[in-house]
C-alpha atoms as a PDB file:
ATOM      1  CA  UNK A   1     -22.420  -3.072  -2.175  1.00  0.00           C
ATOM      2  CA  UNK A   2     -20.059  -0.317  -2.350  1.00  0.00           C
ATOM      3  CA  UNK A   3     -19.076   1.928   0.390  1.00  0.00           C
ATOM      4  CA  UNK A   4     -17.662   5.253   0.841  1.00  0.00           C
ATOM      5  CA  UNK A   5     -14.357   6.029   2.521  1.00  0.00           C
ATOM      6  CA  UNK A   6     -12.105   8.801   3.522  1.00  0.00           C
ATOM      7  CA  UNK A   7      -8.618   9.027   3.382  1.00  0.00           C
ATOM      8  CA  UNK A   8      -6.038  11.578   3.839  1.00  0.00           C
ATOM      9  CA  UNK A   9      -4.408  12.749   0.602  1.00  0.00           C
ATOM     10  CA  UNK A  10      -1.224  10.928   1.895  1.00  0.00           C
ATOM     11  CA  UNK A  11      -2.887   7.812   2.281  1.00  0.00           C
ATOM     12  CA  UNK A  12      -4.695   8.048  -0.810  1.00  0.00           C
ATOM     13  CA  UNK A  13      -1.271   8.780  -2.714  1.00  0.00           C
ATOM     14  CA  UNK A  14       0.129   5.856  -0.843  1.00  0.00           C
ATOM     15  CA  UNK A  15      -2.524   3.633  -1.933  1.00  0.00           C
ATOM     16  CA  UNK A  16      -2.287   4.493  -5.736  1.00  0.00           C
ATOM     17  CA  UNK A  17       1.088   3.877  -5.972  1.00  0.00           C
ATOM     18  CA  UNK A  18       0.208   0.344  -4.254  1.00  0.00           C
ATOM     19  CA  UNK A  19      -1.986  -0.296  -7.091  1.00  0.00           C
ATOM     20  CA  UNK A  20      -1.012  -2.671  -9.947  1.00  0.00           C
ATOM     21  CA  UNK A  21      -1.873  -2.352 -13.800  1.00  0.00           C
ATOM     22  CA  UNK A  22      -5.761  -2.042 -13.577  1.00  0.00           C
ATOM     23  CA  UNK A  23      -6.507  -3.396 -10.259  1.00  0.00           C
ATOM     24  CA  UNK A  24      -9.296  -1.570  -8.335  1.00  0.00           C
ATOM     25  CA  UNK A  25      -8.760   0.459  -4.970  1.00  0.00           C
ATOM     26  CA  UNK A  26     -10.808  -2.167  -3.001  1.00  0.00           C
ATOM     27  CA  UNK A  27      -8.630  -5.077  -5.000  1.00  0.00           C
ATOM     28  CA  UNK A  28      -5.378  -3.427  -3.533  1.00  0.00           C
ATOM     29  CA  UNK A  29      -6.531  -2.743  -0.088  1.00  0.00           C
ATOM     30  CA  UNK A  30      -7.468  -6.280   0.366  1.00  0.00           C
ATOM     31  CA  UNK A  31      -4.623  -7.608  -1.175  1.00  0.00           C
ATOM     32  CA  UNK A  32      -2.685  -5.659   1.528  1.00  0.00           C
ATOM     33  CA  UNK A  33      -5.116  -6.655   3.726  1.00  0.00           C
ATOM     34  CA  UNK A  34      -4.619  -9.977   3.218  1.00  0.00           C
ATOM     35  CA  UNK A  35      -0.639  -9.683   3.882  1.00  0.00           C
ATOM     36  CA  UNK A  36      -1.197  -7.480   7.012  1.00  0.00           C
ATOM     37  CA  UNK A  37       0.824  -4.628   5.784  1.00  0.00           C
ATOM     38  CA  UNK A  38      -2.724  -2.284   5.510  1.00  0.00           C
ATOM     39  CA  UNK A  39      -1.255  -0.870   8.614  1.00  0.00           C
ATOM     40  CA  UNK A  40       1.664   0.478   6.990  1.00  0.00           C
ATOM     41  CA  UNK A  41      -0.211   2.071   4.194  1.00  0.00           C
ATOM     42  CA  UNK A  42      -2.855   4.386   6.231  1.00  0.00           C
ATOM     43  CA  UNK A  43      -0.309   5.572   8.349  1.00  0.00           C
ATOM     44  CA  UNK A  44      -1.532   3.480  11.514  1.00  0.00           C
ATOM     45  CA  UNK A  45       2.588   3.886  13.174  1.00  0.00           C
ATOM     46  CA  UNK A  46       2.655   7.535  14.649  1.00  0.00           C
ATOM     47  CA  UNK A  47       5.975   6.870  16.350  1.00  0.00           C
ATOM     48  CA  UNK A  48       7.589   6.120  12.786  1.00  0.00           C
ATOM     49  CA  UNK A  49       8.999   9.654  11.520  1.00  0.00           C
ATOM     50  CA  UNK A  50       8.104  10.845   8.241  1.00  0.00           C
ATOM     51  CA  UNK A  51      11.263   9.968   6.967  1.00  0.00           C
ATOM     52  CA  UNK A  52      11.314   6.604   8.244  1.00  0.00           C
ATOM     53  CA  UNK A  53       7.666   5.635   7.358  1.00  0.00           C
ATOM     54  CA  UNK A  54       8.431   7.316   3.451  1.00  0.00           C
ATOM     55  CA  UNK A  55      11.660   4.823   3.173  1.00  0.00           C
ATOM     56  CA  UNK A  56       9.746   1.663   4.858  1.00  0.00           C
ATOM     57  CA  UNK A  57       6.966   2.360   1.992  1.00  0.00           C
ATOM     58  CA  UNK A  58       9.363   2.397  -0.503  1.00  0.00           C
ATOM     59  CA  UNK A  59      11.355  -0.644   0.992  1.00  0.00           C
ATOM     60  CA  UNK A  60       7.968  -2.417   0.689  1.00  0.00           C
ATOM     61  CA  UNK A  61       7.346  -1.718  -2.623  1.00  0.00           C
ATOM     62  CA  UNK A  62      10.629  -2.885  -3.919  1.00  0.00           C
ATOM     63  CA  UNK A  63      10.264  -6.410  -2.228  1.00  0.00           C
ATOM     64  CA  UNK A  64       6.310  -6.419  -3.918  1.00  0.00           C
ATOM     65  CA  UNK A  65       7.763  -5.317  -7.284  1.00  0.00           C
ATOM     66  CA  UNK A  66      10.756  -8.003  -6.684  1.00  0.00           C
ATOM     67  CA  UNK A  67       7.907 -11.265  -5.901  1.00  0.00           C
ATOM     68  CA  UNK A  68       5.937 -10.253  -8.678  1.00  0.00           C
ATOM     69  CA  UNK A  69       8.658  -9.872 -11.368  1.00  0.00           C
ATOM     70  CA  UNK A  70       9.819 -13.519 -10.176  1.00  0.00           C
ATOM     71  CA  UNK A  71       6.272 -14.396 -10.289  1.00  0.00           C
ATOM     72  CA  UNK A  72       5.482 -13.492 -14.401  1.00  0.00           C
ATOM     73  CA  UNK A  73       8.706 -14.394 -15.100  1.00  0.00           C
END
């Protein structure tokens, strides 16, 4: 069954650049599901500044990047 969904254009940027290879929208969002850090992606932290939140992300994605290159490897 496939649902519809709406997300800000932040949150939808966010969420591509979560994405890996191929993997599907609904593959990454449970995968971040999963690892409880959904939250961080759709912006659910108003008292984080923009600043802060944009770093945080990118923090986040460096540590994912970092477990799956030790991961292939």
């Amino acid at each position: 069954m496939t649902k519809t969904i709406s997300l800000s254009d932040e949150a939808y940027d966010l969420l591509k650049k979560m994405k890996l290879g191929k993997e599907s929208f609904s593959d990454t969002i449970k995968k971040l599901a999963e690892r409880g850090k959904l939250s961080e992606v759709l912006d659910l932290y108003p008292e984080i500044k923009d600043e802060e939140y944009e770093e945080s992300v990118k923090e986040l994605r460096k540590k994912i990047d970092a477990r799956l290159k030790d991961t292939i490897i």
